[in-house]
N, C-alpha and C. Protein backbone atom coordinates (compact mmCIF):
# COMPACT_ATOMS: atom_id res chain seq x y z
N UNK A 1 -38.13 -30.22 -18.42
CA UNK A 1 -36.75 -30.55 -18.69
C UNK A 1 -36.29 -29.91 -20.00
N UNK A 2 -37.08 -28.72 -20.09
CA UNK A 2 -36.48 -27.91 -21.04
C UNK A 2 -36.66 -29.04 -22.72
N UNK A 3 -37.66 -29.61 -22.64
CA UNK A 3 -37.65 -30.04 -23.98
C UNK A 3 -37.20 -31.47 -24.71
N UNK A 4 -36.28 -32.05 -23.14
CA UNK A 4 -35.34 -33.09 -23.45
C UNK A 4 -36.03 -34.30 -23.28
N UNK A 5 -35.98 -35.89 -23.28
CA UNK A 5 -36.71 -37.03 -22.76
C UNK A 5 -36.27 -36.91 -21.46
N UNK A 6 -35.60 -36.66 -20.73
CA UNK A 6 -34.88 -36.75 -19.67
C UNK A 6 -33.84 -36.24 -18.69
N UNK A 7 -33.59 -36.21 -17.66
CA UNK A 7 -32.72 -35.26 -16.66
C UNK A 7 -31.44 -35.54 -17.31
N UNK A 8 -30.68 -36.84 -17.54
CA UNK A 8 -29.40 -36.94 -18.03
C UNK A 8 -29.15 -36.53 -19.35
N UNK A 9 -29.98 -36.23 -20.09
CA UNK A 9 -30.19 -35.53 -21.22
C UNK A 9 -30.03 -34.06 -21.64
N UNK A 10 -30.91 -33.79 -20.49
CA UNK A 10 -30.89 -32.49 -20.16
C UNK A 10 -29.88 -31.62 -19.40
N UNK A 11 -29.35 -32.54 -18.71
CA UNK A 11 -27.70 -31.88 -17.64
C UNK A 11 -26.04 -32.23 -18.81
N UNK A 12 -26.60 -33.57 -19.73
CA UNK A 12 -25.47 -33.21 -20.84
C UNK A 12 -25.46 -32.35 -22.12
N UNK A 13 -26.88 -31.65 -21.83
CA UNK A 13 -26.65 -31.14 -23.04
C UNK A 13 -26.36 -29.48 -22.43
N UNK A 14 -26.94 -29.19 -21.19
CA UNK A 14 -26.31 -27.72 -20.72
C UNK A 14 -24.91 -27.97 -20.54
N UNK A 15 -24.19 -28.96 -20.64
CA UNK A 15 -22.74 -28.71 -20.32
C UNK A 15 -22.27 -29.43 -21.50
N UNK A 16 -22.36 -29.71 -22.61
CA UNK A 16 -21.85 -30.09 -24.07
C UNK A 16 -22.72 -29.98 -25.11
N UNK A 17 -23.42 -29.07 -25.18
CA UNK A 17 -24.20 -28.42 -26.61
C UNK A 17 -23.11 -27.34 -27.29
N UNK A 18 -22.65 -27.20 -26.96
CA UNK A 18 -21.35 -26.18 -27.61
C UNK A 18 -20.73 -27.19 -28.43
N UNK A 19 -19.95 -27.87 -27.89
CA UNK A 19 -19.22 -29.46 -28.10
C UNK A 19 -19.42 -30.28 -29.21
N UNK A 20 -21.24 -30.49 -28.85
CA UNK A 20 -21.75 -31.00 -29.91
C UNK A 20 -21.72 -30.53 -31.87
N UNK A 21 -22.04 -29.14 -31.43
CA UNK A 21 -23.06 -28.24 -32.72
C UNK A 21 -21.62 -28.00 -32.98
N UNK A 22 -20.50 -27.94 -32.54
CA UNK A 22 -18.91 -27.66 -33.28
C UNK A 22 -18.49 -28.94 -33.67
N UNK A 23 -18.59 -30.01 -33.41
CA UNK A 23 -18.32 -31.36 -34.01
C UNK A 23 -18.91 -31.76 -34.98
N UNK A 24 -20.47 -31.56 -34.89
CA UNK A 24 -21.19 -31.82 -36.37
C UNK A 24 -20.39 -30.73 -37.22
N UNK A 25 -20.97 -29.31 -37.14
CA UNK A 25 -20.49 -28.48 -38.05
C UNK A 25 -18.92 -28.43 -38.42
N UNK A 26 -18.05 -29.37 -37.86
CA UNK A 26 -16.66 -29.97 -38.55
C UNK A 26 -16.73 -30.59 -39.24
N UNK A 27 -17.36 -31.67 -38.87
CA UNK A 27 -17.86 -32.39 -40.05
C UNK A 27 -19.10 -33.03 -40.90
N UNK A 28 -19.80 -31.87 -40.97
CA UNK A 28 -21.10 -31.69 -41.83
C UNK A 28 -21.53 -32.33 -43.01
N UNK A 29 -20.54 -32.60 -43.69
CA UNK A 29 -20.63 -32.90 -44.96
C UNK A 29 -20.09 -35.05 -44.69
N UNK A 30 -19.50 -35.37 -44.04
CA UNK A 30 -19.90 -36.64 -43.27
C UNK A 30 -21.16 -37.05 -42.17
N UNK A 31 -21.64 -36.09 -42.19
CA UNK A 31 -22.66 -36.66 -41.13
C UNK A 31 -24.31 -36.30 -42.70
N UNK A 32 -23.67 -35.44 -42.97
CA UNK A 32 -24.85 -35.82 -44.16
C UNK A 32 -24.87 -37.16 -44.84
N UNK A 33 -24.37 -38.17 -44.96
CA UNK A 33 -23.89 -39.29 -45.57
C UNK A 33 -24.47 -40.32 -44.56
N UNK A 34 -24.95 -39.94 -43.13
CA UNK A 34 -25.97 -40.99 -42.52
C UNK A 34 -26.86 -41.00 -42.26
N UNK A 35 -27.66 -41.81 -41.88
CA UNK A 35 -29.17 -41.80 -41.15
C UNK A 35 -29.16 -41.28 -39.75
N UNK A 36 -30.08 -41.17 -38.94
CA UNK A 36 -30.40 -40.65 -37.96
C UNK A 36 -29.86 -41.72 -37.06
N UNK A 37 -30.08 -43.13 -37.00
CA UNK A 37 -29.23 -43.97 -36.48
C UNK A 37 -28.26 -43.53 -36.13
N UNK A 38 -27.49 -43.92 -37.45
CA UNK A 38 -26.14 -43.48 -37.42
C UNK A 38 -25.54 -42.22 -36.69
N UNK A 39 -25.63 -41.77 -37.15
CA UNK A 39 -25.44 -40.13 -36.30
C UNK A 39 -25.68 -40.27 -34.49
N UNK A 40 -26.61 -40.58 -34.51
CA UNK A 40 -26.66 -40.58 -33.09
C UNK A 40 -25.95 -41.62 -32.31
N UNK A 41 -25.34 -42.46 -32.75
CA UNK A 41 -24.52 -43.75 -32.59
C UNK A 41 -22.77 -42.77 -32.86
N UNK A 42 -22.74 -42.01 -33.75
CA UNK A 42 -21.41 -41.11 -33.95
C UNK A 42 -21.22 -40.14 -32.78
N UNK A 43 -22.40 -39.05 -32.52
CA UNK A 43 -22.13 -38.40 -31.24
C UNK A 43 -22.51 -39.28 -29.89
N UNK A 44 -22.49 -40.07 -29.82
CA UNK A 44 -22.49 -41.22 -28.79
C UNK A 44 -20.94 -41.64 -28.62
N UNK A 45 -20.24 -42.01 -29.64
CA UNK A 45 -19.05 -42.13 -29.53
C UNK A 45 -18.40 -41.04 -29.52
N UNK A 46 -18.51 -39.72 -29.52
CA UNK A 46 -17.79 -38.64 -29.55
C UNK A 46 -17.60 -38.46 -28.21
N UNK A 47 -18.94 -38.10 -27.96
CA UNK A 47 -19.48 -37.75 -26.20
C UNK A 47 -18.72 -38.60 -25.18
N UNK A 48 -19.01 -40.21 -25.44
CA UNK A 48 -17.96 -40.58 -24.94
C UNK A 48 -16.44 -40.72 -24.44
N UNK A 49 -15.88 -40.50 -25.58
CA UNK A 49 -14.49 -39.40 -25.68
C UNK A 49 -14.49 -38.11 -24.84
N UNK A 50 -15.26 -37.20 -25.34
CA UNK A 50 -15.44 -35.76 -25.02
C UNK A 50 -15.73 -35.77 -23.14
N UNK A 51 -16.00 -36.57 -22.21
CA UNK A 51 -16.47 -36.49 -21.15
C UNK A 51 -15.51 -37.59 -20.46
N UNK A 52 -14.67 -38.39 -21.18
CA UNK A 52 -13.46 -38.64 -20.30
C UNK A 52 -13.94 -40.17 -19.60
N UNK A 53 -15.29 -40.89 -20.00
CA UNK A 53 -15.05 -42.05 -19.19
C UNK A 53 -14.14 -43.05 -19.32
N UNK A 54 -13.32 -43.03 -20.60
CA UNK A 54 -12.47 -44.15 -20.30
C UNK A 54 -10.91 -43.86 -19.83
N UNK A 55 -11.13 -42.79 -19.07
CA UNK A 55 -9.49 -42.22 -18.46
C UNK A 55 -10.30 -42.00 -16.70
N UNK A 56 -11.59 -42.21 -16.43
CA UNK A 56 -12.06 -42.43 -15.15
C UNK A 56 -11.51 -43.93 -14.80
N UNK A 57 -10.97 -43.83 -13.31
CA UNK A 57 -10.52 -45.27 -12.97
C UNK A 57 -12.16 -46.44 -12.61
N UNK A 58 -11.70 -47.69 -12.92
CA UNK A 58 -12.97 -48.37 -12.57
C UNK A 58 -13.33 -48.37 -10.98
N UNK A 59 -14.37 -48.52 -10.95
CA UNK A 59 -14.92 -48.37 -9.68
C UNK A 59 -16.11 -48.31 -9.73
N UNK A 60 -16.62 -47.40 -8.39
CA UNK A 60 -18.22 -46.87 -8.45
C UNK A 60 -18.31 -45.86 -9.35
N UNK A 61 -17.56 -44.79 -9.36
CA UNK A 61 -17.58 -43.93 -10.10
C UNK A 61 -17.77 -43.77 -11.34
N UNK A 62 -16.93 -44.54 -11.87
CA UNK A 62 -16.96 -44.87 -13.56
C UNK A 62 -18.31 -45.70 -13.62
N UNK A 63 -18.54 -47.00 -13.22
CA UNK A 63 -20.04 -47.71 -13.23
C UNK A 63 -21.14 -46.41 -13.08
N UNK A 64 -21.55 -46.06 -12.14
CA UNK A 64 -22.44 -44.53 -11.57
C UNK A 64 -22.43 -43.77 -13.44
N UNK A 65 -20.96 -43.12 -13.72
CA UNK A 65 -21.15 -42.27 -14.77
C UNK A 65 -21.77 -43.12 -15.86
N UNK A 66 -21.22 -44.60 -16.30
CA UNK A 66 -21.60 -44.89 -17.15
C UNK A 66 -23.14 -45.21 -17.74
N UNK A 67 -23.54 -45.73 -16.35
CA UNK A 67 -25.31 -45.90 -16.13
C UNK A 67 -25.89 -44.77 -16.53
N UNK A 68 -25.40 -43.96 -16.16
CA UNK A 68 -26.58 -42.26 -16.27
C UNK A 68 -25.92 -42.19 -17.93
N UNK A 69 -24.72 -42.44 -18.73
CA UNK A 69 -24.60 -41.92 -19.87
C UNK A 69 -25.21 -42.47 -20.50
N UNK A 70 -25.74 -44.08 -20.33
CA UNK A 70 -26.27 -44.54 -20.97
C UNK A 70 -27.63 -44.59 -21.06
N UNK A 71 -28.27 -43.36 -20.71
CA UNK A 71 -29.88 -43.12 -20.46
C UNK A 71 -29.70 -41.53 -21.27
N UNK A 72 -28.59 -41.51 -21.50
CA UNK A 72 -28.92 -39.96 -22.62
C UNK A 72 -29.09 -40.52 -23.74
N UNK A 73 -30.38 -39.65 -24.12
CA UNK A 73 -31.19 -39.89 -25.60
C UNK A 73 -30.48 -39.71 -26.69
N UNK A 74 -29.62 -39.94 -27.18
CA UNK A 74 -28.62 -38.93 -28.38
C UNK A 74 -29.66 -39.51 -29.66
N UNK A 75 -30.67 -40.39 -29.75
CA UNK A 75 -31.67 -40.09 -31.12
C UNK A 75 -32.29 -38.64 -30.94
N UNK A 76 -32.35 -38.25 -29.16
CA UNK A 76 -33.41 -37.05 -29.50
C UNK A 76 -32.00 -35.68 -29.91
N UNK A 77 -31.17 -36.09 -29.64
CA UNK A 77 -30.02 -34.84 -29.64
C UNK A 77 -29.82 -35.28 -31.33
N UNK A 78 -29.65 -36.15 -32.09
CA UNK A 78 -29.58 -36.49 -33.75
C UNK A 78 -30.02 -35.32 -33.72
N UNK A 79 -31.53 -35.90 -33.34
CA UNK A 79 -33.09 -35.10 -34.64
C UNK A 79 -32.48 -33.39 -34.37
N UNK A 80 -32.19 -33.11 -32.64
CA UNK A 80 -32.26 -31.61 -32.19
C UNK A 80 -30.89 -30.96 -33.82
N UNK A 81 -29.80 -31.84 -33.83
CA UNK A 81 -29.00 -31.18 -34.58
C UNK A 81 -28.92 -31.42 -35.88
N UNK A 82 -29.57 -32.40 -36.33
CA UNK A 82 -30.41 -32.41 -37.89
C UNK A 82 -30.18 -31.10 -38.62
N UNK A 83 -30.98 -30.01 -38.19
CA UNK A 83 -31.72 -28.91 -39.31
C UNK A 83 -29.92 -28.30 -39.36
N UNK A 84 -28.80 -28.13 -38.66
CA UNK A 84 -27.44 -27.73 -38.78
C UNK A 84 -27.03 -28.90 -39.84
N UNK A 85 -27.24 -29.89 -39.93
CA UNK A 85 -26.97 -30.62 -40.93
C UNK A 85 -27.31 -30.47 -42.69
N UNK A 86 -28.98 -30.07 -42.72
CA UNK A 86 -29.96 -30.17 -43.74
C UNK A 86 -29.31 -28.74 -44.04
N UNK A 87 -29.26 -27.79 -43.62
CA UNK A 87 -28.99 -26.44 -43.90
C UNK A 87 -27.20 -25.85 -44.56
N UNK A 88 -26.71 -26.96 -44.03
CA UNK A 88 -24.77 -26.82 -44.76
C UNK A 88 -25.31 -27.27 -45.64
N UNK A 89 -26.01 -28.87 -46.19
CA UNK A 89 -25.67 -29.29 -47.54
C UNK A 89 -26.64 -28.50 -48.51
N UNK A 90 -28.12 -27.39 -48.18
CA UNK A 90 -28.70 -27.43 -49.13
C UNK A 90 -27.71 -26.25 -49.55
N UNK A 91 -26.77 -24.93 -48.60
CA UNK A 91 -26.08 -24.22 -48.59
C UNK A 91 -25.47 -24.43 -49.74
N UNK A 92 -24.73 -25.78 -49.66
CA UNK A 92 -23.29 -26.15 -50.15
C UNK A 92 -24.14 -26.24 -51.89
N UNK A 93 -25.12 -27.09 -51.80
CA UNK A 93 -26.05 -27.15 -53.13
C UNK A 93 -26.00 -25.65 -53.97
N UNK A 94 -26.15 -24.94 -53.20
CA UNK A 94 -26.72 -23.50 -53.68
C UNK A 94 -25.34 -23.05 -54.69
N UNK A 95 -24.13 -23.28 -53.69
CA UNK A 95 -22.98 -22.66 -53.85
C UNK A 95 -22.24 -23.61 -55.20
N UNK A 96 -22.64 -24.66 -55.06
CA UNK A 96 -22.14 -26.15 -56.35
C UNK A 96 -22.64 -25.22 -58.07
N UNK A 97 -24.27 -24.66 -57.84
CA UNK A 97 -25.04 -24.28 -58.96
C UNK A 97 -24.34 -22.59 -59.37
């Protein structure tokens, strides 16, 4: 699965890894300011947004999407987008001195 914990993991991140790594790197310098928790609890709520379940009508459909979203790992997607994080602020460090 290419690396991921899992298939739903792995099918959201071939169709929103773009999505992702442009949302942190917007705001880089806020996501340096949390823990790994955190962060992954932030693109959890992004993703959410970004994929439209709460403009899906209720039903099976929306239940179905929500089950499988809620089995994507976003601690393992944190850690994956971490080093884009560690690398703006030591950047930004460099550029402060």
């Amino acid at each position: 699965m290419n690396g991921w914990t899992n298939e739903e993991t792995t099918i959201f991140m071939l169709w929103h890894a773009d999505d992702i790594e442009a949302y942190i790197e917007k705001y880089v310098s806020h996501f340096a300011t949390l823990d790994q928790d955190e962060l992954a609890e932030n693109i959890e709520e992004f993703s959410y947004k970004l994929v439209g379940l709460n403009s899906t009508p209720i039903g099976f459909v929306r239940a179905a999407a929500t089950v499988t979203f809620h089995s994507i790992n976003f601690r393992q997607i944190a850690r994956h987008y971490q080093p884009i994080i560690d690398t703006a602020m030591t950047n930004a460090e460099i550029e402060i001195r």
